[in-house]
C-alpha atoms as a PDB file:
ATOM      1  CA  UNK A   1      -1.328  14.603  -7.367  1.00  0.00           C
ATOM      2  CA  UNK A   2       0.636  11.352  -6.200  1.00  0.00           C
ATOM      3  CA  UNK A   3      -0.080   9.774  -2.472  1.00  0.00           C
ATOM      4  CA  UNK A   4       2.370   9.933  -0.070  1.00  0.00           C
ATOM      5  CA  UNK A   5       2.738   6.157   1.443  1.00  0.00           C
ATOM      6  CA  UNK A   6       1.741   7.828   4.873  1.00  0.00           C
ATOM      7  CA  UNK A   7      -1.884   8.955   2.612  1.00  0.00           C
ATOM      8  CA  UNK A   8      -1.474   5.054   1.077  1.00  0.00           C
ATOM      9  CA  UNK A   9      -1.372   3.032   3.990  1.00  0.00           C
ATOM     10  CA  UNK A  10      -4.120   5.060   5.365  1.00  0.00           C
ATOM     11  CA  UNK A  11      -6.055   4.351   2.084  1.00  0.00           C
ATOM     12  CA  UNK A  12      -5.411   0.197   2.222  1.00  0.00           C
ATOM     13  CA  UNK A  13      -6.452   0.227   5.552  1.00  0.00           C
ATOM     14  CA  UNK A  14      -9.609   1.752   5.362  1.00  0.00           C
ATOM     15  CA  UNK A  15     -10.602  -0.711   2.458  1.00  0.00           C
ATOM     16  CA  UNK A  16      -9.592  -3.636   4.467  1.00  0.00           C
ATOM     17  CA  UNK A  17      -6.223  -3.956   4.769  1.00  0.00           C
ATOM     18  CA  UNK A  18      -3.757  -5.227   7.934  1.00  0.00           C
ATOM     19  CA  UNK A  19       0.079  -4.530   8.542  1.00  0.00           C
ATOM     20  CA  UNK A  20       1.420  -7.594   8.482  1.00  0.00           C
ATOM     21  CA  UNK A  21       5.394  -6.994   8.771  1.00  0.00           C
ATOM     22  CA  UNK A  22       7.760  -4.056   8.077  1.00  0.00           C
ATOM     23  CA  UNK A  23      11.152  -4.710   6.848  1.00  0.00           C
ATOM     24  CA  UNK A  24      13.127  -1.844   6.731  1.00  0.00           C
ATOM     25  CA  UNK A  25      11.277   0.875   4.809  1.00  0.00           C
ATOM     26  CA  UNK A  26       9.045  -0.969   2.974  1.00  0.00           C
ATOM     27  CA  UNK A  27       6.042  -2.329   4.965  1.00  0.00           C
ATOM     28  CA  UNK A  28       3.569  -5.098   3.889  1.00  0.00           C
ATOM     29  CA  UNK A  29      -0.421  -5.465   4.365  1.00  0.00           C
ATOM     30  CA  UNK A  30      -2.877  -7.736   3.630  1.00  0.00           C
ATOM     31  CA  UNK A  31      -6.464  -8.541   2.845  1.00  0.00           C
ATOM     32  CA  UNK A  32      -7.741 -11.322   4.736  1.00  0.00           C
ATOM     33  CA  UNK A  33     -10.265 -11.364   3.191  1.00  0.00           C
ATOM     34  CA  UNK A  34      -9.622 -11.299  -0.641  1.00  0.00           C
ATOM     35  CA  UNK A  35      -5.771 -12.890   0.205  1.00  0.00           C
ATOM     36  CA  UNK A  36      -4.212 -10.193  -1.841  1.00  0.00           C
ATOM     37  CA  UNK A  37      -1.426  -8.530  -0.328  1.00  0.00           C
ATOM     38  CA  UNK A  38       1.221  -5.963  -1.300  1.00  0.00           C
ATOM     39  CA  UNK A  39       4.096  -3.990  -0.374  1.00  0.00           C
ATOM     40  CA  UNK A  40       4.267  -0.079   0.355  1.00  0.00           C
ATOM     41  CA  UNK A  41       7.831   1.262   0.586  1.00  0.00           C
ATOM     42  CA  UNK A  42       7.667   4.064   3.224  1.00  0.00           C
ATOM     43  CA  UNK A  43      10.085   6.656   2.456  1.00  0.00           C
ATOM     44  CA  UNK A  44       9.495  10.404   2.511  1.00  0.00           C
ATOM     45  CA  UNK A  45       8.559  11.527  -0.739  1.00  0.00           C
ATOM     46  CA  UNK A  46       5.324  11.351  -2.599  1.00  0.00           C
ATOM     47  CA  UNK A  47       4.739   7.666  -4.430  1.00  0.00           C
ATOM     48  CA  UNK A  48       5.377   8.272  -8.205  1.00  0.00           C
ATOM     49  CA  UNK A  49       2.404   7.667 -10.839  1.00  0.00           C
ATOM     50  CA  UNK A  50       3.361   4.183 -11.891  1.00  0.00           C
ATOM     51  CA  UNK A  51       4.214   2.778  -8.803  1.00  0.00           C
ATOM     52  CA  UNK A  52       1.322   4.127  -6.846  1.00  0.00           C
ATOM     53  CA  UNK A  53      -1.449   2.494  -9.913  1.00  0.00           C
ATOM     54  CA  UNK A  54       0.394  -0.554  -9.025  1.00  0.00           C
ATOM     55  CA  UNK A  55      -0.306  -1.171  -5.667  1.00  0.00           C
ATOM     56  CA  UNK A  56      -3.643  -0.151  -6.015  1.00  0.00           C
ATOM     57  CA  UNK A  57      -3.607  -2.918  -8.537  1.00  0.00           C
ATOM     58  CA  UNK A  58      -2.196  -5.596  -6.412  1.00  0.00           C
ATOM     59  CA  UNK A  59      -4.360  -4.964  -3.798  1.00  0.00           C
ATOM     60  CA  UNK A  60      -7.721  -4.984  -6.513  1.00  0.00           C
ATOM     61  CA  UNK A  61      -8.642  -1.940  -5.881  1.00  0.00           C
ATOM     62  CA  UNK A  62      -8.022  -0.298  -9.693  1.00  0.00           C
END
C-alpha cells in the first residue's frame, strides 16, 4: 500500500532528513549529511507507486 506524504515525510526524517523550504504544496528536505535532497508534494491523497520509489531513490534510500 502507497505512503501518504504525511507517512513520507515522517519516514525521511527519521533517516536523517531536514525541512528545508515549502513552496506551496510541495515541501523540500535534505540530508546534510549525504547532500541529497528531494522534493515531497504534500497533497491529500496517498503517493502513487512510481512516484513514491522515486523519492526514496533521490534521497538513497532504495
Amino acid at each position: 500500500m502507497p505512503m501518504t506524504p504525511k507517512e513520507m515525510v515522517k519516514f525521511l526524517k527519521k533517516n536523517g532528513f531536514k525541512e528545508v523550504s515549502q513552496n506551496g504544496f510541495h515541501i523540500k528536505l535534505i540530508n546534510t549529511r549525504t547532500q541529497k535532497q528531494t522534493i515531497v508534494p504534500y497533497h491529500s491523497k496517498s503517493l502513487k507507486k512510481g512516484l513514491e520509489q522515486e523519492i526514496l531513490k533521490q534521497a538513497g534510500l532504495k
